[in-house]
Structure formats: C-alpha cells, structure tokens
C-alpha atoms as a PDB file:
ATOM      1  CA  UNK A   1      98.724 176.279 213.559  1.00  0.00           C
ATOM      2  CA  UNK A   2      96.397 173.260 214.641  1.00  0.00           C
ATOM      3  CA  UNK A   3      93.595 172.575 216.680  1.00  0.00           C
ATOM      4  CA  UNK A   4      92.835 168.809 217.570  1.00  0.00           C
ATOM      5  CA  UNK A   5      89.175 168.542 217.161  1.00  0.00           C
ATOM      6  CA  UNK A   6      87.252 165.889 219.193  1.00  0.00           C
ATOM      7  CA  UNK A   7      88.978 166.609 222.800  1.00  0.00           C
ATOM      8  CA  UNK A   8      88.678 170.015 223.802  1.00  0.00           C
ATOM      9  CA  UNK A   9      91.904 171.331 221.397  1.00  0.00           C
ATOM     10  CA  UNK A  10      92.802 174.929 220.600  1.00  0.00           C
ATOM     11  CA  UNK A  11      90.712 177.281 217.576  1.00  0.00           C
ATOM     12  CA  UNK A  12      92.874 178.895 215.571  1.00  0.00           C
ATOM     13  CA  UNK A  13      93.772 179.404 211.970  1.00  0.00           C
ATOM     14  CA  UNK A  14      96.394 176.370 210.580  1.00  0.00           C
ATOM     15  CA  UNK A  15      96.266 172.455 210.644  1.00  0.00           C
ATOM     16  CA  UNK A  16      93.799 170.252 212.102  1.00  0.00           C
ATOM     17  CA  UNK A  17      92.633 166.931 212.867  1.00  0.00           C
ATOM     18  CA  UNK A  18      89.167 165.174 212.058  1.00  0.00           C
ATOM     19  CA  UNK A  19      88.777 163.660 216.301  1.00  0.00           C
ATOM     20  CA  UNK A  20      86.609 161.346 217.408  1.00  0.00           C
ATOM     21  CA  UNK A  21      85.965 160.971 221.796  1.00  0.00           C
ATOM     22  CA  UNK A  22      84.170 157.751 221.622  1.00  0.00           C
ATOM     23  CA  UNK A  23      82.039 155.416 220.281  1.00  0.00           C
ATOM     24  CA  UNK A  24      77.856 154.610 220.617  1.00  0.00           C
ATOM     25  CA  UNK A  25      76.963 151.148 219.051  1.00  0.00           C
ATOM     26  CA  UNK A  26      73.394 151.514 216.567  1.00  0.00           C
ATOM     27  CA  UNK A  27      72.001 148.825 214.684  1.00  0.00           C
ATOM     28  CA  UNK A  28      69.577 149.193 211.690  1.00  0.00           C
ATOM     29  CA  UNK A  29      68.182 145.917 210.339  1.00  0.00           C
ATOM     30  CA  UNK A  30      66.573 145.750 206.539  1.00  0.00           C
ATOM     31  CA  UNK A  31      65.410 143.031 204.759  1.00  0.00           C
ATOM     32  CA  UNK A  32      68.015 142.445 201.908  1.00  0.00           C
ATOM     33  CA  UNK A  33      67.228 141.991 197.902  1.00  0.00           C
ATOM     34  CA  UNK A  34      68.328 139.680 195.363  1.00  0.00           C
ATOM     35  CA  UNK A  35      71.523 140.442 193.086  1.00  0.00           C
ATOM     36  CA  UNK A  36      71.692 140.201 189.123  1.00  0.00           C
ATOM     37  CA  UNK A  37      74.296 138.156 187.467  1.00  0.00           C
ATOM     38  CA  UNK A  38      76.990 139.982 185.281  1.00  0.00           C
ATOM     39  CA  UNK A  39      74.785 139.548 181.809  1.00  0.00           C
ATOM     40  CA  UNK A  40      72.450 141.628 183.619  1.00  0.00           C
ATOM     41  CA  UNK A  41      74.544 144.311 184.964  1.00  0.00           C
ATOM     42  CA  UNK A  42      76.508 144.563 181.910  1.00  0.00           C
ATOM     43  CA  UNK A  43      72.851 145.392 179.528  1.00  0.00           C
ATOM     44  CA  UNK A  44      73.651 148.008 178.135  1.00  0.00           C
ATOM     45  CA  UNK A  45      70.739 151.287 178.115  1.00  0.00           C
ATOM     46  CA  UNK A  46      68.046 150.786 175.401  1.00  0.00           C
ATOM     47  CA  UNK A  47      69.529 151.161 172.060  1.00  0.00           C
ATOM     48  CA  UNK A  48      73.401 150.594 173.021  1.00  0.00           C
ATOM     49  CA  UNK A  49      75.606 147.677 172.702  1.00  0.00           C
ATOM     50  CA  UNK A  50      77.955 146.312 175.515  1.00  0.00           C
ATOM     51  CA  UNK A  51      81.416 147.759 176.037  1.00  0.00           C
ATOM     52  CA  UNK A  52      84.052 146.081 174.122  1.00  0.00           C
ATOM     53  CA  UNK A  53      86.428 145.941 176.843  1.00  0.00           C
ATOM     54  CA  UNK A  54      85.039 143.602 179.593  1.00  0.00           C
ATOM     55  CA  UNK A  55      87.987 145.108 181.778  1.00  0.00           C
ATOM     56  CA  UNK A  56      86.806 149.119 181.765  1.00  0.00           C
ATOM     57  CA  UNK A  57      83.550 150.194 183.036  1.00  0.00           C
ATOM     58  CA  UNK A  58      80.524 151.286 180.822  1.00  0.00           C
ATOM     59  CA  UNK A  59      79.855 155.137 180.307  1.00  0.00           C
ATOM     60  CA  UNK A  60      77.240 155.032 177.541  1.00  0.00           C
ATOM     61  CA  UNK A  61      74.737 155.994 179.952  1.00  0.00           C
ATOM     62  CA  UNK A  62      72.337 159.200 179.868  1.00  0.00           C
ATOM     63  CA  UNK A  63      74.260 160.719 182.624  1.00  0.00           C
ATOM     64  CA  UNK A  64      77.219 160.238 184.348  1.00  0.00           C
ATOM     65  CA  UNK A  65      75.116 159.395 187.702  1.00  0.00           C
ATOM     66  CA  UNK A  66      74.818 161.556 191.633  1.00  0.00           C
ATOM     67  CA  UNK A  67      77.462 162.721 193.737  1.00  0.00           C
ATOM     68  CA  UNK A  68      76.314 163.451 197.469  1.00  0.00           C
ATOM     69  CA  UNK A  69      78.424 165.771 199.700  1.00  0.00           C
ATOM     70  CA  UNK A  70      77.390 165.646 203.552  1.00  0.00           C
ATOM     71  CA  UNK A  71      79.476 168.570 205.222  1.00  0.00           C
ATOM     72  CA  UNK A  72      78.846 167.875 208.820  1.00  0.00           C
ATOM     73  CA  UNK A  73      80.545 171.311 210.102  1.00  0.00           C
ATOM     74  CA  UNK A  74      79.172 171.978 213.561  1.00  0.00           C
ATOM     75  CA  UNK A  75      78.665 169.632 216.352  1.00  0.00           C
ATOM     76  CA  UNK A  76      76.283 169.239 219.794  1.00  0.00           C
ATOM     77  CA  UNK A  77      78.075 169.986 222.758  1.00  0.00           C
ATOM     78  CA  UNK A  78      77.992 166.877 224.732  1.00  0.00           C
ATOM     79  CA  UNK A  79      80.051 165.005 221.413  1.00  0.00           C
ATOM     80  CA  UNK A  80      83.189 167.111 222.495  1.00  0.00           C
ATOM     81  CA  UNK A  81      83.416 167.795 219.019  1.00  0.00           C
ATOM     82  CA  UNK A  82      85.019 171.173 217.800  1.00  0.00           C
ATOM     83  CA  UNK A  83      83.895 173.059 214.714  1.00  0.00           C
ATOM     84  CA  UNK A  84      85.444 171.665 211.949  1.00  0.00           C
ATOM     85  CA  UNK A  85      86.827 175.221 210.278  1.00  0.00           C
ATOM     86  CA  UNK A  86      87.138 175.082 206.762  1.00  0.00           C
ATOM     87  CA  UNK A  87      85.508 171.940 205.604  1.00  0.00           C
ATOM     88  CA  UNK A  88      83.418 174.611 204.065  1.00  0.00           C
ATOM     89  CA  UNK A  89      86.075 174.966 201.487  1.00  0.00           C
ATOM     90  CA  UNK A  90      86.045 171.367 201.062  1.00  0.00           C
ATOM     91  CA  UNK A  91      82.498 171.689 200.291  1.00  0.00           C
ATOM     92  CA  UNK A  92      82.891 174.110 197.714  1.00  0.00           C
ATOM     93  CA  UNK A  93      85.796 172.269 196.027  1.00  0.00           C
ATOM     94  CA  UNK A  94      84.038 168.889 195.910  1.00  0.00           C
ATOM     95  CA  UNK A  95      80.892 170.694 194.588  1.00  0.00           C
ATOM     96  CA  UNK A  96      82.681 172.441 191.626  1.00  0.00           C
ATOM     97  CA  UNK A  97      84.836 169.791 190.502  1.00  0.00           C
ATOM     98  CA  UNK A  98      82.297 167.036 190.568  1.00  0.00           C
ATOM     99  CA  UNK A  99      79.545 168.921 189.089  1.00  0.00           C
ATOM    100  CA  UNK A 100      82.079 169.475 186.054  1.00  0.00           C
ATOM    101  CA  UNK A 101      82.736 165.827 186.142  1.00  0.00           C
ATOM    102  CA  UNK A 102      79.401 165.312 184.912  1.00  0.00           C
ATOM    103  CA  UNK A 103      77.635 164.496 188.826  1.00  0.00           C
ATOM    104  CA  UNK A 104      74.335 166.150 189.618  1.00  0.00           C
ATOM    105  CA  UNK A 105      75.497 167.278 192.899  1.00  0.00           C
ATOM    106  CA  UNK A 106      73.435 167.550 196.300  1.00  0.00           C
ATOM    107  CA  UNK A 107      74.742 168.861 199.540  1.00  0.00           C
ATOM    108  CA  UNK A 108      73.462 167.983 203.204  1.00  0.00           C
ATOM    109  CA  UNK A 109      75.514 170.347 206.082  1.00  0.00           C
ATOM    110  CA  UNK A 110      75.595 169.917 209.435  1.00  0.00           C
ATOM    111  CA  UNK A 111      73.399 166.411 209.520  1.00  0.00           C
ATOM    112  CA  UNK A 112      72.694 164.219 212.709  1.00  0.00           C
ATOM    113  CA  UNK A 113      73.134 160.009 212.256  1.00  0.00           C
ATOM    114  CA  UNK A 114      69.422 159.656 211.871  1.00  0.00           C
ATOM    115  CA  UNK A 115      69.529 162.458 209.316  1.00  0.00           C
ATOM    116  CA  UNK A 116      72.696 160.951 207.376  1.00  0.00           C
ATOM    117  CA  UNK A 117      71.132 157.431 207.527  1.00  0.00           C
ATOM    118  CA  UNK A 118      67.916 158.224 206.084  1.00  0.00           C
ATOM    119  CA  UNK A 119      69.640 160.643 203.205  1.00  0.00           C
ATOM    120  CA  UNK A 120      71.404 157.999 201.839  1.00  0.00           C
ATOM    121  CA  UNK A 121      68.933 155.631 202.181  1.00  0.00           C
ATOM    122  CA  UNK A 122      66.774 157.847 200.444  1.00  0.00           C
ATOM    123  CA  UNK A 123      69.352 158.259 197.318  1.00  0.00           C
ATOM    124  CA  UNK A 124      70.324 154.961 197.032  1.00  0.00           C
ATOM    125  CA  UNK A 125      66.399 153.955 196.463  1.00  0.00           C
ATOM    126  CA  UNK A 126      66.328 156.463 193.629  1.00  0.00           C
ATOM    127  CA  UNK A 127      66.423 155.530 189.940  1.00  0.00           C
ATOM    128  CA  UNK A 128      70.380 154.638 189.388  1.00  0.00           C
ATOM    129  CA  UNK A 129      69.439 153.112 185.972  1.00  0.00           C
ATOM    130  CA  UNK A 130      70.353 155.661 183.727  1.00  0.00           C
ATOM    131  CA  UNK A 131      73.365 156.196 185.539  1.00  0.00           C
ATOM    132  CA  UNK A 132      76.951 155.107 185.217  1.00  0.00           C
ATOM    133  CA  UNK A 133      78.287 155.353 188.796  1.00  0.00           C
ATOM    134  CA  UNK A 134      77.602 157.223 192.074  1.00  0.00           C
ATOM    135  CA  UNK A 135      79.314 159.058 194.173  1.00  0.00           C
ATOM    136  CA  UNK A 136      79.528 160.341 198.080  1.00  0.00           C
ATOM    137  CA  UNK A 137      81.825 162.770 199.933  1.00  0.00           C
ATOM    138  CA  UNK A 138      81.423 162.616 203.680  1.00  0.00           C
ATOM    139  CA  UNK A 139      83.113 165.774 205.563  1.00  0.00           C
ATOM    140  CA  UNK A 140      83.058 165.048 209.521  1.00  0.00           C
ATOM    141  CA  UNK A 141      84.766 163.977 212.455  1.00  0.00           C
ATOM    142  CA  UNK A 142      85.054 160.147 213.114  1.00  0.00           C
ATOM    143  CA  UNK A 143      87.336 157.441 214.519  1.00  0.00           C
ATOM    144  CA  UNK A 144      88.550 153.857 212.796  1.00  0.00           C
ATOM    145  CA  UNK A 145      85.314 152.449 211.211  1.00  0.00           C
ATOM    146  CA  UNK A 146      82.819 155.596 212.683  1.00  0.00           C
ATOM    147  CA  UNK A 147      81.636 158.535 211.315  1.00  0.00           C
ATOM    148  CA  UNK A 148      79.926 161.609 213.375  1.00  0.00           C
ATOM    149  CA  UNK A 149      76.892 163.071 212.689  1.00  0.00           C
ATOM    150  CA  UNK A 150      75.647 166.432 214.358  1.00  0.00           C
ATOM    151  CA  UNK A 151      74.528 164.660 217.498  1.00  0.00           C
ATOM    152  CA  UNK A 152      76.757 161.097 217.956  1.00  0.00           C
ATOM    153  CA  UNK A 153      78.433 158.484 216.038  1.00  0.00           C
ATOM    154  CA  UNK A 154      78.004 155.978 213.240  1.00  0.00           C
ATOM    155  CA  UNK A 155      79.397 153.216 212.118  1.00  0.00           C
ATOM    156  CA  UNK A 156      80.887 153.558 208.763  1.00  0.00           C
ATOM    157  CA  UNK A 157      79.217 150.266 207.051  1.00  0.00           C
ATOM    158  CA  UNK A 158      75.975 151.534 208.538  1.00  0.00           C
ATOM    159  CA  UNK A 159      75.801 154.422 205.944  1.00  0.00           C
ATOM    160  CA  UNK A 160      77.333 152.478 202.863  1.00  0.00           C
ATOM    161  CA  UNK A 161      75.335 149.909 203.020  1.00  0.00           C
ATOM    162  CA  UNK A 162      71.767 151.196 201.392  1.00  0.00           C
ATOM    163  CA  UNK A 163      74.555 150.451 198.176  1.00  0.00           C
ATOM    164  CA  UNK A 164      75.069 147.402 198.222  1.00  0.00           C
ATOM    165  CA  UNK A 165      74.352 144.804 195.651  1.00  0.00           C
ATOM    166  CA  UNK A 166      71.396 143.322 197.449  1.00  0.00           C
ATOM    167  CA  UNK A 167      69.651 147.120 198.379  1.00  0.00           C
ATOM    168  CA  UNK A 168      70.326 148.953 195.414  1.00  0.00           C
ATOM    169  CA  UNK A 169      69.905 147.421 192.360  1.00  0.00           C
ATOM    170  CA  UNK A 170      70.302 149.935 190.039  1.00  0.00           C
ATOM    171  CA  UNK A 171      73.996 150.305 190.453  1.00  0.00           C
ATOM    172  CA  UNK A 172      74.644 147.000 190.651  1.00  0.00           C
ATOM    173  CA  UNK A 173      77.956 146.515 188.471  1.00  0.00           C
ATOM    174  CA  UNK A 174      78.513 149.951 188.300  1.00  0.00           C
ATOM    175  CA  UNK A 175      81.347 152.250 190.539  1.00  0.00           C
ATOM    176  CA  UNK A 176      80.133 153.186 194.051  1.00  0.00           C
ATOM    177  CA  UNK A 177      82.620 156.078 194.984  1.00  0.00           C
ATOM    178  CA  UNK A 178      83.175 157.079 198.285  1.00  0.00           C
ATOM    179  CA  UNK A 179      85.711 160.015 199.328  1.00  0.00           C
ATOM    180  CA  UNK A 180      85.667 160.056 203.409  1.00  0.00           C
ATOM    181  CA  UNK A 181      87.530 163.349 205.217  1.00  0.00           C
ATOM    182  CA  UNK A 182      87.613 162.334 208.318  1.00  0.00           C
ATOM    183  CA  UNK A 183      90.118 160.987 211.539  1.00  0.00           C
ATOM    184  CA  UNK A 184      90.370 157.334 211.787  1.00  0.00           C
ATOM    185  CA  UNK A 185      92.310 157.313 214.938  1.00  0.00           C
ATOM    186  CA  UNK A 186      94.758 159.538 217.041  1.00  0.00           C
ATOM    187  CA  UNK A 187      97.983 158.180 215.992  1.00  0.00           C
ATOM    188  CA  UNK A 188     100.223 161.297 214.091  1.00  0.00           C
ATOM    189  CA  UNK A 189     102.674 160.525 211.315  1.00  0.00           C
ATOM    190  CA  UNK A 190     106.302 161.585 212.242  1.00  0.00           C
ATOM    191  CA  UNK A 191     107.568 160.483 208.584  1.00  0.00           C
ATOM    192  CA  UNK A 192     110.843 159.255 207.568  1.00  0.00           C
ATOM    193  CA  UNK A 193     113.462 160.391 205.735  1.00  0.00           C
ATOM    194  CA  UNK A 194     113.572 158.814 201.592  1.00  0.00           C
ATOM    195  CA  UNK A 195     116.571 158.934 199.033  1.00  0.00           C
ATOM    196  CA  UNK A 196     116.213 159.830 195.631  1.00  0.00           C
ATOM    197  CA  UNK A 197     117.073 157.305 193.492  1.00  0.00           C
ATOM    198  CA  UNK A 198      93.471 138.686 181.859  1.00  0.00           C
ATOM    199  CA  UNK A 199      91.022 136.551 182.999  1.00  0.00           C
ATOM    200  CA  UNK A 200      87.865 136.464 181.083  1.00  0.00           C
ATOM    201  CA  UNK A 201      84.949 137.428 182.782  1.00  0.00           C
ATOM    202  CA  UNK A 202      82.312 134.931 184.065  1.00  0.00           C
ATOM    203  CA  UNK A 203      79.027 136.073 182.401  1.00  0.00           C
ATOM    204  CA  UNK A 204      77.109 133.588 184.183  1.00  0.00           C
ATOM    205  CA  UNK A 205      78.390 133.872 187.781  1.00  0.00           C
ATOM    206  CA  UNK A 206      76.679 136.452 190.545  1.00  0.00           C
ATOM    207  CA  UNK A 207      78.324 139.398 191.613  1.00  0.00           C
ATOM    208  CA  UNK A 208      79.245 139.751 195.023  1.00  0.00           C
ATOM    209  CA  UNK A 209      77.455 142.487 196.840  1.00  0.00           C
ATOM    210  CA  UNK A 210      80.391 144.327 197.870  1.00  0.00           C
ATOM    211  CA  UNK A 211      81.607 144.424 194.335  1.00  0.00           C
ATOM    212  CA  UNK A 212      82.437 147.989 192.556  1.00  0.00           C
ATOM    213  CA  UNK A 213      82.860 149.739 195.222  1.00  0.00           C
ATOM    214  CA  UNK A 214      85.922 152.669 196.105  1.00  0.00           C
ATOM    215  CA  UNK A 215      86.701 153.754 199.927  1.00  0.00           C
ATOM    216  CA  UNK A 216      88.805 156.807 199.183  1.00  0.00           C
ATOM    217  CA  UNK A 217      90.082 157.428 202.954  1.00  0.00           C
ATOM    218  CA  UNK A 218      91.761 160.724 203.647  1.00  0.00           C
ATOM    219  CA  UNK A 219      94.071 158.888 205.890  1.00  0.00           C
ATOM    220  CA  UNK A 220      95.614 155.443 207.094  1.00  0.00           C
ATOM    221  CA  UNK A 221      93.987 153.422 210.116  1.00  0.00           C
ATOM    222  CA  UNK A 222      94.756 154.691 213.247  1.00  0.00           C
ATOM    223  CA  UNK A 223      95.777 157.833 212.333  1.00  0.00           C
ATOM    224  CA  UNK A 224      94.760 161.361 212.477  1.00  0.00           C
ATOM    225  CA  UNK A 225      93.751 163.524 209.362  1.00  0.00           C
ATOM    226  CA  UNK A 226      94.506 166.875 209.072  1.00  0.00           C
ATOM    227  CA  UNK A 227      92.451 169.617 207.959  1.00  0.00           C
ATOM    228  CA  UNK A 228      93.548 173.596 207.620  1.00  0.00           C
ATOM    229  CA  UNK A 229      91.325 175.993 208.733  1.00  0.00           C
ATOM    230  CA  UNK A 230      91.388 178.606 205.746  1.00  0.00           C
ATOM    231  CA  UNK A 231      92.170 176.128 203.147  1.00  0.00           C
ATOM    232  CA  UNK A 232      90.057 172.928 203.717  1.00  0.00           C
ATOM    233  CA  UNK A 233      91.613 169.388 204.237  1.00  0.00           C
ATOM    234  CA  UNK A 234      94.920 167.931 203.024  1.00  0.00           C
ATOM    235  CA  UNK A 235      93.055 165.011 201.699  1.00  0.00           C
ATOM    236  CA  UNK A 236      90.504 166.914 199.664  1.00  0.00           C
ATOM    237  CA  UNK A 237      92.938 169.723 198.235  1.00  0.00           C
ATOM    238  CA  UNK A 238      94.864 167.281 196.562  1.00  0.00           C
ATOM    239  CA  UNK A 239      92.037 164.922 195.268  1.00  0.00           C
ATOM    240  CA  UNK A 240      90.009 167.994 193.361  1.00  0.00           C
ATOM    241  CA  UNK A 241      93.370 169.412 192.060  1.00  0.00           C
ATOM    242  CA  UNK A 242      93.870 165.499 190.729  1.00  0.00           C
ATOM    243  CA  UNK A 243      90.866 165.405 189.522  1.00  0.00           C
ATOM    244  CA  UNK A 244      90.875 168.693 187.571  1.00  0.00           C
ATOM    245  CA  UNK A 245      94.308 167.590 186.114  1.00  0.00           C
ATOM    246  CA  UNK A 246      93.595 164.292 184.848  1.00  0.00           C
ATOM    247  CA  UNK A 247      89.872 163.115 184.829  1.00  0.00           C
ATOM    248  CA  UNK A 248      89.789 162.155 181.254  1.00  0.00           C
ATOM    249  CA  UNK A 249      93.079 161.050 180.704  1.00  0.00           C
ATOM    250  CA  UNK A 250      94.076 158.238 183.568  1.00  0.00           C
ATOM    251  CA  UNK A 251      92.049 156.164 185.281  1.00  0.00           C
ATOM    252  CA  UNK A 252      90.489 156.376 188.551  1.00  0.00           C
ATOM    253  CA  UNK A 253      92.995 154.050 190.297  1.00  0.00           C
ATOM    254  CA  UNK A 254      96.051 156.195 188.762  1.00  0.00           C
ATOM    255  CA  UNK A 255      94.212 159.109 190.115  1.00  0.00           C
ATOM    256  CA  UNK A 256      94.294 158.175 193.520  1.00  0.00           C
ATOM    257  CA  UNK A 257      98.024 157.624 193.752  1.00  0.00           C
ATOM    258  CA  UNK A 258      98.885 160.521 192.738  1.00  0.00           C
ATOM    259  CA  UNK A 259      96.493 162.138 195.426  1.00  0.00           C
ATOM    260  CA  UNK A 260      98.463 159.720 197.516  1.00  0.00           C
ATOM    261  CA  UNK A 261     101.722 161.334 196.877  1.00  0.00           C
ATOM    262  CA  UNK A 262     100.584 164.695 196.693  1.00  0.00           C
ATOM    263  CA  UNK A 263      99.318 164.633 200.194  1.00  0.00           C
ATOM    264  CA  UNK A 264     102.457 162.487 201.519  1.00  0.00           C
ATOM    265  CA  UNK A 265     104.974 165.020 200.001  1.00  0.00           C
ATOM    266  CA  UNK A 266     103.802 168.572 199.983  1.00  0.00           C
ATOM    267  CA  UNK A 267     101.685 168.584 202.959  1.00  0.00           C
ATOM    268  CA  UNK A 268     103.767 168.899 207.126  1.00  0.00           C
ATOM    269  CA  UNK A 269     101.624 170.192 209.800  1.00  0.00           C
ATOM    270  CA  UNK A 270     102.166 173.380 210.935  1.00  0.00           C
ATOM    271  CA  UNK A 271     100.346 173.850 214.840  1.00  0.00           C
ATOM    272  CA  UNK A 272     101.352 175.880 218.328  1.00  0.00           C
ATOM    273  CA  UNK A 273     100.022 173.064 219.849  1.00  0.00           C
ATOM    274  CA  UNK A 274     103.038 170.823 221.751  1.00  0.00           C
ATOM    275  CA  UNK A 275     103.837 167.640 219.295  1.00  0.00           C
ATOM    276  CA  UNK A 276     101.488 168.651 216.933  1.00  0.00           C
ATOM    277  CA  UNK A 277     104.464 170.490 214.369  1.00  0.00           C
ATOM    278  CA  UNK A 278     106.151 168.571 211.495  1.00  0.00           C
ATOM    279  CA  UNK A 279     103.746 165.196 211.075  1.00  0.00           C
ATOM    280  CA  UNK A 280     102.539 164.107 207.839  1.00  0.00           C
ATOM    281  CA  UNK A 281      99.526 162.353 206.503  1.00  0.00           C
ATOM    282  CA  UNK A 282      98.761 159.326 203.690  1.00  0.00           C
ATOM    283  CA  UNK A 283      95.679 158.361 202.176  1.00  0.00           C
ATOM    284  CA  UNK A 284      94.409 154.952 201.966  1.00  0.00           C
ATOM    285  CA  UNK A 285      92.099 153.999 199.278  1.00  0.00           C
ATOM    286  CA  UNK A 286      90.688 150.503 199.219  1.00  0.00           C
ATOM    287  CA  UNK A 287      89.193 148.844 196.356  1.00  0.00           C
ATOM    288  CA  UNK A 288      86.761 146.637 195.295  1.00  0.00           C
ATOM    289  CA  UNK A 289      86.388 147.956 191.895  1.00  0.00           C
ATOM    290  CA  UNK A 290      86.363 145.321 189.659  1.00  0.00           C
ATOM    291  CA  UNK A 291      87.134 147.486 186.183  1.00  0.00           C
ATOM    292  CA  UNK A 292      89.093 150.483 185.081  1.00  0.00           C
ATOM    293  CA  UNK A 293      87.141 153.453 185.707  1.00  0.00           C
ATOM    294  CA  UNK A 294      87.451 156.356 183.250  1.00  0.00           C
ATOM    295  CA  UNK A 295      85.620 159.734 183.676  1.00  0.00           C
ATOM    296  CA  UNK A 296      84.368 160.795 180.868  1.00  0.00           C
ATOM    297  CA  UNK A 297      86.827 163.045 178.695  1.00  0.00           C
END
C-alpha cells in the first residue's frame, strides 16, 4: 500500500512517493575562488607518488574522505508535506554501509533550507585535503531540480554548490558523490513489457568547476520515487545492497547500473490508492566524473 506524500495522500504501511506541492525561488550569492590546474589536483599527499593510471582516481590518501546523510523525515504543516515513513531505514542503511566503506559519517534529521544550506556549507569549508572523495545522501521530499527542507523548498544547485571547484578547493579533482531520495515530479511509470533474448590527459589545462562530480538520482525527471514505509526507499535498498556486494571489485559507474536494474526489475508498487498499483521506478545517475572510481577493497 502507498501514500502520495506532498498532497494530502493516505498513511499507511506499503509504497510511497517523495511529493513536492510547489516551488519558493531563494537566492544565495558568494564570492567564488580560483581553481587549480590538473598538476595540482593530481599532487599526491606528502610522501606519495602520483597514480599510474591517469584514467582511475587516487586513493592513497589518509582517509577515504566524509559522507553526510540529511534525513529530512517530518515536515511543517503549511508545506503539505506528509511524513516520510521509513526513510529512517534509509538512514540506517546509508549510515552502516558507508561507514564500512571507509566514510566518517554525520547525520542531520529533520533540517529546514537555512539549516541544510549552512550544513553543507559548513562541511565543504572543512579540511578535504587528506581526503580522497566526499560524499552526501539527501533523504526528503522534492520536485524536478528542488529539494525540501523542514519548512520550504530548495533548489537543488543551491545545496551542491559550496563543492564546486571554485568554493572548495580541497576536493578539487577528487569524486563529489551525491545519492538524492527524493520525487522529481508526479509522473508514475506504467512499464513495458521486454523479451528475453584514451586520450591523454592535459596536465596543464584548468579543470572545470563542475568536474568530478556524481548525481545519483533515485528516479528519472518528471517522475515520482517511491519509498515503502517499513522498508525504506526503492532507490536506497538497492544502492547499499550494491554497494555491500561489490565495492571493491567494480567500479563506481558499474555499480550504479546494476542499482539501475535492480530497482527497474524487482521493485512494482503495491498501494490501495486508485492508479497507484503496478508502476515501476528507474534511477538516473548523471556524471561528471572524469575517472574510474574504485572504493577501496
């Protein structure tokens, strides 16, 4: 059984969808920094040599880097936003496997825009130079290019962007991982039927500031994500039990399709609601990773 969140749906146990009602517009200006060229980003830490293959990402570091987990559960009442039951399990799934990934994990529940802004703005002017990568899980409701806080609405690119190549400069050439549970639309998946059946790098050019970064999206544009109440999200089931299979042995990339097809084949939604019974779900992850990214064995 289902319950649509964002527009006054049902509460019971089953399937549900990550909602959004609408939209507020925010703006947060900052000056920007400078980047670093690829011979920069690619120094190795004190005492280490540069990675033999210019095509796989660097893991000699001290530690494998931070993974933040915001779990926005429970909303104001004037969003229209429904609990979000079980994206406490989602929590507790991202928490264990990426803490035995190697991340020094930090969750933030139930935080307003203001309060998820200034959180990652806060992390991403920490010291990232011992670390190989970071990484973020964002649990909430949201819309195509939003995210919810507590209290209102974000937009997507307004939380990412303390990351970037000109803000943070200590992950600058390194993997900026983001895994985002959340509705990017109201559109539901009916399915379809199936039958069975190098270029060298430039060490002297800049990096663009949107380089090396992952947006792992639970679902397509446009479309809703479902969530079940007892057992957390489709989207985040299938990337921890991915992750606990074959971190260490494929690459990130290889990862993620296989979270892909895991959620596209063994998940249907089950609901009482009218049209809500038999849809299906696909992730969408897009790239701008510009190695192979390996967790560490």
């Amino acid at each position: 059984m289902a319950e649509p969140c964002g527009d006054g749906g049902v509460q019971s146990g089953g399937d549900t969808v990550d909602a959004l009602k609408l939209f507020r517009k925010r703006s947060d200006k900052e000056p920007a920094g400078n980047g670093k060229t690829p011979e920069e980003v690619d120094s190795a830490p004190s005492g280490k040599t540069a990675g033999s293959d210019p095509f796989r990402y660097k893991m000699d570091y001290p530690c494998l880097g931070k993974c933040l987990i915001i779990n926005n559960k429970n909303f104001d009442r004037d969003t229209g936003m429904n609990a979000r039951n079980g994206t406490d399990v989602d929590a507790a799934a991202a928490m264990q496997i990426f803490s035995k990934l190697g991340y020094k994990c930090q969750v933030a529940n139930d935080q307003t825009v203001e309060q998820m802004k200034q959180l990652l703005r806060d992390v991403s002017m920490e010291d990232h130079s011992k670390s190989a990568s970071f990484a973020c899980v964002l649990l909430s409701h949201g819309d195509e290019g939003i995210i919810y806080g507590t209290d209102g609405c974000e937009k997507f690119e307004e939380l990412t962007k303390y990351f970037k190549g000109n803000r943070c400069m200590g992950l600058v050439g390194k993997p900026k991982l983001f895994f985002i549970q959340a509705c990017r639309g109201s559109e539901l998946d009916d399915g379809s039927l199936i039958e069975a059946d190098s270029v060298e790098e430039q060490t002297s050019a800049r990096i663009p500031v949107e380089a090396d970064f992952l947006y792992a999206y639970s679902t397509a544009p446009g479309y809703y994500s479902w969530r079940n109440t007892y057992n957390g999200s489709w989207f985040m089931q299938s990337l921890c039990e991915m992750l606990q299979r074959f971190s260490g042995e494929l690459e990130l990339m290889q990862i993620m399709t296989r979270v892909n097809r895991k959620v596209a084949l063994y998940f249907e939604s089950s609901s009482n609601l009218p049209g809500f019974s038999g849809k299906k779900q696909i992730p969408c992850i897009v790239s701008m990773l510009t190695k192979d990214f390996y967790f560490p064995s």
